[in-house]
N, C-alpha and C. Protein backbone atom coordinates (compact mmCIF):
# COMPACT_ATOMS: atom_id res chain seq x y z
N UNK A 1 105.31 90.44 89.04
CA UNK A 1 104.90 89.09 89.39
C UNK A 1 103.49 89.15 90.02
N UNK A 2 102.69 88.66 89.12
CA UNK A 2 101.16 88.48 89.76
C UNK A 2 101.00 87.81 91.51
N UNK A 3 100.37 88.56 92.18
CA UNK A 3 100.15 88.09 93.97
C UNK A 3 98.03 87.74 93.89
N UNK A 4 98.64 86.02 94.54
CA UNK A 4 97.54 85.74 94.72
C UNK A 4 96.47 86.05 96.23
N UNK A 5 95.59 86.89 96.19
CA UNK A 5 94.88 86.98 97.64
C UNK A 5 93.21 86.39 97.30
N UNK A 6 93.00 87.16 98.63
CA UNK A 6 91.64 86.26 98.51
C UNK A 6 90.52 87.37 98.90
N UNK A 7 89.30 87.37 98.26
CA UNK A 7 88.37 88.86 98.47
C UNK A 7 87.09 88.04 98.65
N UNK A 8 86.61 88.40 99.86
CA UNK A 8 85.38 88.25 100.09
C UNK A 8 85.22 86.27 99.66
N UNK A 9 86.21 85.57 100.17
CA UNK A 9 85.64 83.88 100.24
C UNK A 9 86.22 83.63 98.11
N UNK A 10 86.69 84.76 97.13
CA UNK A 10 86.82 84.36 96.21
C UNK A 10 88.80 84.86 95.52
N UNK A 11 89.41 83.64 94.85
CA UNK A 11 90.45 84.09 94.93
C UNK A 11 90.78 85.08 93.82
N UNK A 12 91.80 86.02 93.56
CA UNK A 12 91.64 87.00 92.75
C UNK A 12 93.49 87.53 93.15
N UNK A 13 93.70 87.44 92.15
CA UNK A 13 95.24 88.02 91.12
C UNK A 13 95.36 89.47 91.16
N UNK A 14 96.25 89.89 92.15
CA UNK A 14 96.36 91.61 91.70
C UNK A 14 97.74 91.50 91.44
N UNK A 15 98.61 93.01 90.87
CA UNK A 15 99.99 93.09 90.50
C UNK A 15 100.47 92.82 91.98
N UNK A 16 101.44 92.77 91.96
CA UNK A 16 103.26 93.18 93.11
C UNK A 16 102.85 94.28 93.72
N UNK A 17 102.93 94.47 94.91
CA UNK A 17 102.96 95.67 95.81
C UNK A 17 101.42 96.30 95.69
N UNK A 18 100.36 95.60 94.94
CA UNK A 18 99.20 96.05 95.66
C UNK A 18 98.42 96.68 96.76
N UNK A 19 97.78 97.52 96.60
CA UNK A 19 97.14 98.08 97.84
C UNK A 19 95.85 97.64 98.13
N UNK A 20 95.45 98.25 98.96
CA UNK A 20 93.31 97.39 99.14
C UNK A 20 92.72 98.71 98.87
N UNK A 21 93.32 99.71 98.17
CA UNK A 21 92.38 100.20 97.10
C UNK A 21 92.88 99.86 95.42
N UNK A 22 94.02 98.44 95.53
CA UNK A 22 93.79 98.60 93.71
C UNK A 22 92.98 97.35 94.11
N UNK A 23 92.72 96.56 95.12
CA UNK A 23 91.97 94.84 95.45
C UNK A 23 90.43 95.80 94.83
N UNK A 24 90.20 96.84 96.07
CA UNK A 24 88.54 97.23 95.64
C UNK A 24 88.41 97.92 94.39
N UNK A 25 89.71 98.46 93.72
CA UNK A 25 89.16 98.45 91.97
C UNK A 25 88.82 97.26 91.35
N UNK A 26 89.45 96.16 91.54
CA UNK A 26 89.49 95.10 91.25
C UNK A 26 88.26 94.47 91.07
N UNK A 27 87.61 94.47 92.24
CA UNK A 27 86.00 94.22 92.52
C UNK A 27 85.01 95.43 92.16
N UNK A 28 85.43 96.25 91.96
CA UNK A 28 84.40 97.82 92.00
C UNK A 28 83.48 97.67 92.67
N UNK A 29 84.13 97.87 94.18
CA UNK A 29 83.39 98.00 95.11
C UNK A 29 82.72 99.25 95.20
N UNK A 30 81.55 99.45 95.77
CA UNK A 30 80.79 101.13 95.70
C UNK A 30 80.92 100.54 97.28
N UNK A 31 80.86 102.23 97.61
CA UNK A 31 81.15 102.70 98.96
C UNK A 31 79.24 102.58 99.78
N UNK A 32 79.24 102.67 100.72
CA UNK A 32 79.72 102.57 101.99
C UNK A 32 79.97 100.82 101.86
N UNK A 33 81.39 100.84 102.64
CA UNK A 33 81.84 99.72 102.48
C UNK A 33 83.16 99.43 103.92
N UNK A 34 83.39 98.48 104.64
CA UNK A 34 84.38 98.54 105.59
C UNK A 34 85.25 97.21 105.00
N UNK A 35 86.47 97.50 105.30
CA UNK A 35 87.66 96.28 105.08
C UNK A 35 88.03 96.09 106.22
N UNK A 36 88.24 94.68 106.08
CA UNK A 36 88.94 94.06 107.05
C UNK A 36 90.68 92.99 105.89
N UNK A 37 91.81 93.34 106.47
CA UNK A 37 92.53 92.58 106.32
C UNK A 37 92.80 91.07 106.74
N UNK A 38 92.83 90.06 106.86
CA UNK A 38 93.54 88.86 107.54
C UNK A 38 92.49 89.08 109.30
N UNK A 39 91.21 89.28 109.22
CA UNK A 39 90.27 89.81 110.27
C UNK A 39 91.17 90.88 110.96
N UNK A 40 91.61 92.02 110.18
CA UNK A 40 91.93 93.39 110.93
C UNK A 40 91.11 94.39 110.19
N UNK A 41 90.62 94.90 110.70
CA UNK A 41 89.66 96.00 110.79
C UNK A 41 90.79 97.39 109.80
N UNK A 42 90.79 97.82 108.98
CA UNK A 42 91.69 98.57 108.19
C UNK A 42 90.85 100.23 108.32
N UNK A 43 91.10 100.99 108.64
CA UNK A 43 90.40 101.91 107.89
C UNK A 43 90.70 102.99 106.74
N UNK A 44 89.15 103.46 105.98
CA UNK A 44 89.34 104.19 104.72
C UNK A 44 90.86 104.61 104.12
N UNK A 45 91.10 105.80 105.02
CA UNK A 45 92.44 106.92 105.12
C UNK A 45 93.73 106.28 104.79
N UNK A 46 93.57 104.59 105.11
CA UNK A 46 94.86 103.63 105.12
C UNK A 46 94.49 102.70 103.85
N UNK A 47 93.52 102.67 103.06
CA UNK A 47 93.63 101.91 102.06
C UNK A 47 94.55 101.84 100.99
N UNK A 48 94.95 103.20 100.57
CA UNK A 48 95.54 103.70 99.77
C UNK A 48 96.86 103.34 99.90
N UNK A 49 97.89 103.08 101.30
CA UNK A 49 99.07 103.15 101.72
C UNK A 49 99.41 101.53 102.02
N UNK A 50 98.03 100.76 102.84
CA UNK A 50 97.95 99.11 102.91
C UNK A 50 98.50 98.39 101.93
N UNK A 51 99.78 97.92 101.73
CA UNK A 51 100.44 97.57 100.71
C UNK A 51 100.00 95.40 101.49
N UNK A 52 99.22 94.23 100.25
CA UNK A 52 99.08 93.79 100.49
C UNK A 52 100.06 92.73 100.03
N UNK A 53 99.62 91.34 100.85
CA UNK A 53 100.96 90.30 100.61
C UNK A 53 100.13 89.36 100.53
N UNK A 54 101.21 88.24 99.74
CA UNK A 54 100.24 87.23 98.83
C UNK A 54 99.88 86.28 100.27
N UNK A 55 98.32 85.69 99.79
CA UNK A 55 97.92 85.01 100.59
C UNK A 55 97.02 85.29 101.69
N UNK A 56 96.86 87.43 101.69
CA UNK A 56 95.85 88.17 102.35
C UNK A 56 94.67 87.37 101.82
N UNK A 57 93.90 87.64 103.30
CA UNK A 57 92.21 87.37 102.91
C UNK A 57 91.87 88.84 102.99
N UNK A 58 91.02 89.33 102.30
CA UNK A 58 90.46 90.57 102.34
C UNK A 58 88.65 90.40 102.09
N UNK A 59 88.07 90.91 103.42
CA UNK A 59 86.88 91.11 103.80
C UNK A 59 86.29 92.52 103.18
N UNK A 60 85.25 92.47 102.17
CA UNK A 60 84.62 93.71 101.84
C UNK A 60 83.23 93.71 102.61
N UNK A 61 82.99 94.66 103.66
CA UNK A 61 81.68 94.33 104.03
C UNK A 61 80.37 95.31 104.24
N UNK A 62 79.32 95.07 103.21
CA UNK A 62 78.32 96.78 103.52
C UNK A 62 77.69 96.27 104.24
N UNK A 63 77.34 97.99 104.88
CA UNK A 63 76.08 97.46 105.69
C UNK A 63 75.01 97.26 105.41
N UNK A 64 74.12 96.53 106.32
CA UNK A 64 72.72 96.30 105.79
C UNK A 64 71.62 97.15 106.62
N UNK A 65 70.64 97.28 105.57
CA UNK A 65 69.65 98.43 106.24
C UNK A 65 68.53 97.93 106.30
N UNK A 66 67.58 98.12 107.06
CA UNK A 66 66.37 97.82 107.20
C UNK A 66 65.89 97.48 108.17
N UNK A 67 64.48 96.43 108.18
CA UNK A 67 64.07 96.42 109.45
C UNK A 67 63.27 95.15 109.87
């Protein structure tokens, strides 16, 4: 059963029992990159295991460089 969440302000369809590393295949996100769940701060090591639920907002955010 397709689960609807939400990535970065846009909505987006992943399978059942999704993680927020199949959300950032989804987007092909390139790294350096930080997630935030539902505004929780997630890190790397836990993406893989973060099993998401319909209706997550998911924050992809790089940093910016310069000056």
């Amino acid at each position: 059963m397709p689960m609807h969440i939400t990535i970065n302000s846009k909505p987006c369809v992943l399978s059942e029992n999704a993680t927020i590393a199949d959300a950032l295949l989804a987007i092909q996100a390139r790294p350096p990159y930080a997630v935030a769940v539902n505004t929780v701060f997630v890190p790397a090591p836990e993406h893989s295991r973060h099993r998401l639920q319909v209706g997550d907002r998911i924050e992809v955010i790089s940093p910016v460089t310069g000056g």
